[in-house]
Protein backbone atom coordinates (compact mmCIF):
# COMPACT_ATOMS: atom_id res chain seq x y z
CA UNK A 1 110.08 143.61 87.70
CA UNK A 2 111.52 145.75 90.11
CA UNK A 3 109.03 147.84 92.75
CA UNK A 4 109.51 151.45 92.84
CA UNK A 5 109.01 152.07 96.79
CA UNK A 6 111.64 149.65 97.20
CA UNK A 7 115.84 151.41 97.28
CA UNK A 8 118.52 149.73 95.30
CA UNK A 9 121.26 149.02 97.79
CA UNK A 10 124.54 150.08 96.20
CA UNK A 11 128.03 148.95 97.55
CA UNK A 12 130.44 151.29 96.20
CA UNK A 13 133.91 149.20 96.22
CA UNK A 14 133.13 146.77 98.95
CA UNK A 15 136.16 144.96 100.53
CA UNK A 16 135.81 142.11 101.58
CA UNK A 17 133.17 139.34 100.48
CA UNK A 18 131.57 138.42 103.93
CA UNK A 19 130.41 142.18 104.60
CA UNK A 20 128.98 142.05 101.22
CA UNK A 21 127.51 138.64 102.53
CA UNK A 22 126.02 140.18 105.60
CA UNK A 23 124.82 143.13 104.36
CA UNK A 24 122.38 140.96 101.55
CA UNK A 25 121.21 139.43 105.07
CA UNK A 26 120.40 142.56 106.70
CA UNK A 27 118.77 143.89 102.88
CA UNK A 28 116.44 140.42 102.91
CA UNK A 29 115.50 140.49 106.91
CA UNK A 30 113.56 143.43 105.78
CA UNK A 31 112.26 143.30 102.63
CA UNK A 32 114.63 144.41 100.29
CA UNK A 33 116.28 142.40 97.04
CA UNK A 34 117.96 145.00 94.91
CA UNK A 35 121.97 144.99 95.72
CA UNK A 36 124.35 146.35 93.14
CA UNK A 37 128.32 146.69 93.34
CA UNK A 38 130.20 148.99 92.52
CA UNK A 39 133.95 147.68 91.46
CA UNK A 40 134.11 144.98 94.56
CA UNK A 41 137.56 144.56 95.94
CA UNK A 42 137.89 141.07 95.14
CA UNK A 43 135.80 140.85 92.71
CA UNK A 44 132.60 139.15 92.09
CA UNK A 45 130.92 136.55 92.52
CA UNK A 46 133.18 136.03 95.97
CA UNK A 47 132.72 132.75 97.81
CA UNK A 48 133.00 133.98 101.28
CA UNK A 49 129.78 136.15 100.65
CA UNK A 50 127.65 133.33 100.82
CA UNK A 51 128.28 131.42 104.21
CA UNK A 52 127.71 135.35 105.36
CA UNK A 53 124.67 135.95 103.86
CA UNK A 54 123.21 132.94 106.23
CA UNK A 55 120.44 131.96 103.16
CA UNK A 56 119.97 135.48 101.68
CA UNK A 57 120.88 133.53 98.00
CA UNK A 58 118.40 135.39 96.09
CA UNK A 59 120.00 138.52 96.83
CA UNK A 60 123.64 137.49 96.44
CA UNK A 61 122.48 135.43 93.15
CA UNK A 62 120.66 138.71 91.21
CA UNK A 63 123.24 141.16 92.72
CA UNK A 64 124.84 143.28 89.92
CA UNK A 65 128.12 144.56 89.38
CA UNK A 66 129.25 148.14 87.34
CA UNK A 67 132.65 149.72 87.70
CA UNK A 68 131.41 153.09 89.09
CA UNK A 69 129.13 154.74 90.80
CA UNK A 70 127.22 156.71 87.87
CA UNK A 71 126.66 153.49 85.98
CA UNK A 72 125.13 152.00 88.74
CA UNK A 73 122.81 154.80 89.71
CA UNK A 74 121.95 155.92 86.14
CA UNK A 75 118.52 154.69 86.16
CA UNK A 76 117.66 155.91 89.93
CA UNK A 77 115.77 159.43 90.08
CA UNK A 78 116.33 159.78 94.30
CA UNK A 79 119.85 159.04 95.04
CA UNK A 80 121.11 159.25 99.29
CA UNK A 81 124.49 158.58 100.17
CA UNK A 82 124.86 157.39 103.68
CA UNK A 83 127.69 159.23 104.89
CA UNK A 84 128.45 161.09 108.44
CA UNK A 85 130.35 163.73 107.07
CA UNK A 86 128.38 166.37 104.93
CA UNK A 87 131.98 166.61 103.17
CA UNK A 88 131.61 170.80 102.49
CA UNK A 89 128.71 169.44 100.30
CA UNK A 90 125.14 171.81 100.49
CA UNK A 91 122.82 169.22 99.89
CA UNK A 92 120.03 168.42 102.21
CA UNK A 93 120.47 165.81 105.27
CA UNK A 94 118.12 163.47 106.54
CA UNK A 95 117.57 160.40 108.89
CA UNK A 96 117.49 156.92 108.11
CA UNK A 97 113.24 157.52 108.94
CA UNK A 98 113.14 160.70 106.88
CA UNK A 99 114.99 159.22 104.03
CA UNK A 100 112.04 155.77 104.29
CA UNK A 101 109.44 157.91 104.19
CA UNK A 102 110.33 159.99 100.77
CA UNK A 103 111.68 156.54 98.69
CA UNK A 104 107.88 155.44 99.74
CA UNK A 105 106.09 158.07 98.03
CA UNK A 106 108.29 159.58 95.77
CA UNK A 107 108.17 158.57 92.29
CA UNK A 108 110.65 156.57 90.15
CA UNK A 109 113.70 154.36 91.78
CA UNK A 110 115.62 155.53 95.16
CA UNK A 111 119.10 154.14 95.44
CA UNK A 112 121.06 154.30 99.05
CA UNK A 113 124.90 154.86 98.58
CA UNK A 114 126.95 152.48 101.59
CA UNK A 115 131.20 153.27 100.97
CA UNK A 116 133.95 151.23 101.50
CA UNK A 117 134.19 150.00 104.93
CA UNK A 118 137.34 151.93 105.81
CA UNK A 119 137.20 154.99 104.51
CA UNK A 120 133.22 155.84 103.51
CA UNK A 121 132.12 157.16 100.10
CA UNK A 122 134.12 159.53 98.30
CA UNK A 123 133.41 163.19 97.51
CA UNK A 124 132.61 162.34 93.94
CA UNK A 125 130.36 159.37 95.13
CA UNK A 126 128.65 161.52 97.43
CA UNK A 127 128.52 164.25 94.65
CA UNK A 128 126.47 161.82 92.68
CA UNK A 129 124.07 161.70 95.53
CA UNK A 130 121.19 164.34 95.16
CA UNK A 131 120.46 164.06 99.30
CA UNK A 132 123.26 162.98 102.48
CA UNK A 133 121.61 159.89 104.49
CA UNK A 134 123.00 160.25 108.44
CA UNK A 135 122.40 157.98 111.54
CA UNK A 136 122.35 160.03 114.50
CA UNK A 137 125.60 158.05 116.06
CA UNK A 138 127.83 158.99 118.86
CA UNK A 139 130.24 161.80 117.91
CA UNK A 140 132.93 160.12 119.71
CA UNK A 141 132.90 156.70 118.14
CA UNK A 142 130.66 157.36 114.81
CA UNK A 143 132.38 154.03 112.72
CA UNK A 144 129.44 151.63 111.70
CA UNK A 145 130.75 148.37 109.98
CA UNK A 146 128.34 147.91 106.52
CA UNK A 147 125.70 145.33 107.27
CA UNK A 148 124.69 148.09 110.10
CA UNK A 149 124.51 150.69 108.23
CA UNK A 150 122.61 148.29 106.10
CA UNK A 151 120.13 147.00 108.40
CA UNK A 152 119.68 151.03 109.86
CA UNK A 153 117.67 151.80 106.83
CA UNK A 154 116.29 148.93 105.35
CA UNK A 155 114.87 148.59 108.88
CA UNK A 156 113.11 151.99 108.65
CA UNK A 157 111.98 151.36 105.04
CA UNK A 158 110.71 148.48 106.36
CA UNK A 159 108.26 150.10 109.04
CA UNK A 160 106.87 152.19 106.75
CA UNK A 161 105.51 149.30 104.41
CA UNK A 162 104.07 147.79 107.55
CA UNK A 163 105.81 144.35 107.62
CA UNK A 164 104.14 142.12 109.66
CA UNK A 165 106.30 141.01 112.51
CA UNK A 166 106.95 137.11 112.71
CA UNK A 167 105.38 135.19 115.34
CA UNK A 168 108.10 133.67 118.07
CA UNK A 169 106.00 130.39 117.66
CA UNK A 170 102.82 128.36 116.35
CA UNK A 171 100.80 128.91 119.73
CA UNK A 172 98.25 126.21 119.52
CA UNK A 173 94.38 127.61 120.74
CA UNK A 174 93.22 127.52 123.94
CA UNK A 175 92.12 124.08 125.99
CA UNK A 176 88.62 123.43 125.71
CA UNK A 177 86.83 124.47 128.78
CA UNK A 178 86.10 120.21 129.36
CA UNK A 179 89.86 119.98 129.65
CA UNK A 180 90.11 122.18 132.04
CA UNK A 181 87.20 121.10 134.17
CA UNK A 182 88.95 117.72 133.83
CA UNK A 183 92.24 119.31 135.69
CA UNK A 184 90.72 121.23 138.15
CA UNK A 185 88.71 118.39 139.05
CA UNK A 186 91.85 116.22 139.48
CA UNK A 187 93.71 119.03 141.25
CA UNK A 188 90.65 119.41 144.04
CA UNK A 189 90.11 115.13 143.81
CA UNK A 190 93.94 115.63 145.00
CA UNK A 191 93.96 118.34 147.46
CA UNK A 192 90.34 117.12 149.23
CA UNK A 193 91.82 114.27 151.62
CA UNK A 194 95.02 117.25 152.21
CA UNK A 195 92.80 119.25 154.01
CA UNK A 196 93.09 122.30 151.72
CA UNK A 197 89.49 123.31 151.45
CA UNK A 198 89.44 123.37 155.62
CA UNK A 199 87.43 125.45 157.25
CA UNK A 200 84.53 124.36 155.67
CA UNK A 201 83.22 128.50 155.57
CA UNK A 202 86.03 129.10 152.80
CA UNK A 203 85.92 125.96 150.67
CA UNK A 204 83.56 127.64 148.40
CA UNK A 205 85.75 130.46 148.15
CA UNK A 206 89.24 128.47 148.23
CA UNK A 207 87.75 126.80 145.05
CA UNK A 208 86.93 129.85 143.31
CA UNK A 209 90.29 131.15 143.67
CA UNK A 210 91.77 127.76 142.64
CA UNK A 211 89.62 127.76 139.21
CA UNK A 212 90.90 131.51 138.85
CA UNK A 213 94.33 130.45 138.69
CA UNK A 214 93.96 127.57 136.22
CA UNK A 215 92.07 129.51 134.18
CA UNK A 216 93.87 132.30 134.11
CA UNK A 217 96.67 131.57 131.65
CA UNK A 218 94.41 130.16 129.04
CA UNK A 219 96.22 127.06 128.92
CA UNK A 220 95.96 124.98 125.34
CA UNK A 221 95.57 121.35 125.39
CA UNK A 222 98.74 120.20 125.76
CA UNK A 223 99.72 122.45 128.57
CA UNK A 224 96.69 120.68 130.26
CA UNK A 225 97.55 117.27 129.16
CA UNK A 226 100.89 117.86 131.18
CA UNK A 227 99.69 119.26 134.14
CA UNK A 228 97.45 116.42 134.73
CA UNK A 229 100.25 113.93 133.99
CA UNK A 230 102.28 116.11 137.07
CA UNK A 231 99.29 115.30 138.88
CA UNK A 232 98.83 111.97 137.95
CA UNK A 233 102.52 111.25 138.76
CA UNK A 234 102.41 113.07 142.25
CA UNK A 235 99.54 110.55 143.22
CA UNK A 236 101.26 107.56 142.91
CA UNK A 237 102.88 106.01 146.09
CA UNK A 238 106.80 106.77 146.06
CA UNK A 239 108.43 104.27 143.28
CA UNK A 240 111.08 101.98 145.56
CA UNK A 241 114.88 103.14 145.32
């Protein structure tokens, strides 16, 4: 069943398959599902969408197709067509964050209008359209390709329902404080007969600072486990060439 907060994407006579492709990969990077065509170029289903889409299948897969623009916004009460021209049109303009905010809390479906990628929506598509959708974009060079258009508001729809952002990695938790003793211990066993804890009036000190450092970082376990095989390694006598 379809969610209400979240806009139908519609493509209004797409050209070519892998923009379709990468704009299902910018819609699923943030949370959205919904795509619907409007009388694609080459038709649909198009096999160079998929290689595009880089594993956005569920979006390519339910994506559905209506030869115009009315049919595919007829059951949509909030309708913006992303356009940079206002085309001699008085209807009110927002931002990509404006526009996220109102398909949140507005009721019934929101549907975002994206054009062909060479010439934009048409006055009668953007006629449909009951509010104009704008990216504040250089004035000199305002030409976004589709998937960034795309990814411009399904990114701000997507801060607004709070998507957690994913972790860069599975950090593992923090050494156990026996682990660390155990390195510190082999670093001073090590640096003893080296005469780093001379004069004898700053050894206590020189070991504080030491046991600072390693502790600082809050190495996990295998980050220890390395470090003492450096050690370890740097004890041995010199292997011969």
């Amino acid at each position: 069943m379809a969610q209400v907060d979240k806009p139908v994407i519609v493509l209004v006579r797409p050209q070519l398959g892998e923009n379709i492709g990468k704009a299902a990969r910018a819609m699923l990077n943030f949370g959205l599902t919904e795509m619907r065509l409007v009388a694609p170029r080459d038709g649909w289903p198009n096999p160079s969408a998929g290689p595009a889409a880089a594993g956005a299948d569920e979006v390519l897969n339910q994506a559905k197709v209506f030869e115009t623009t009315a049919e595919a916004v007829a059951d949509c009460s909030h309708i913006y067509a992303a356009t940079v021209r206002k085309r001699g049109m008085t209807k009110p303009v927002v931002g990509p964050d404006e526009a996220a905010q109102a398909i949140r809390t507005s009721p019934g479906r929101s549907a975002v209008l994206f054009g062909p990628e060479r010439s934009g929506l048409e006055s009668s598509d953007v006629a449909l359209a009951r509010t104009i959708l704008t990216v504040p974009v250089n004035p000199d060079f305002a030409s976004l390709n589709l998937a960034q258009a795309v990814v411009l508001v399904a990114y701000e729809w997507s801060r607004h329902r709070g998507l957690a952002q994913p972790t860069q990695e599975d950090l593992l938790p923090p050494a156990p404080q026996a682990e660390l003793d155990g390195l510190i211990a082999q670093l001073e066993a090590m640096l003893e007969p080296k005469g780093y804890f001379l004069p004898e009036g700053r050894a206590e000190a020189t070991r504080t600072t030491l046991r600072n450092v390693l502790t600082h970082p809050g190495w996990n376990h295998l980050q220890v486990r390395t470090l003492r095989g450096v050690l370890t390694t740097l004890s041995r006598r010199d292997r011969k060439a």
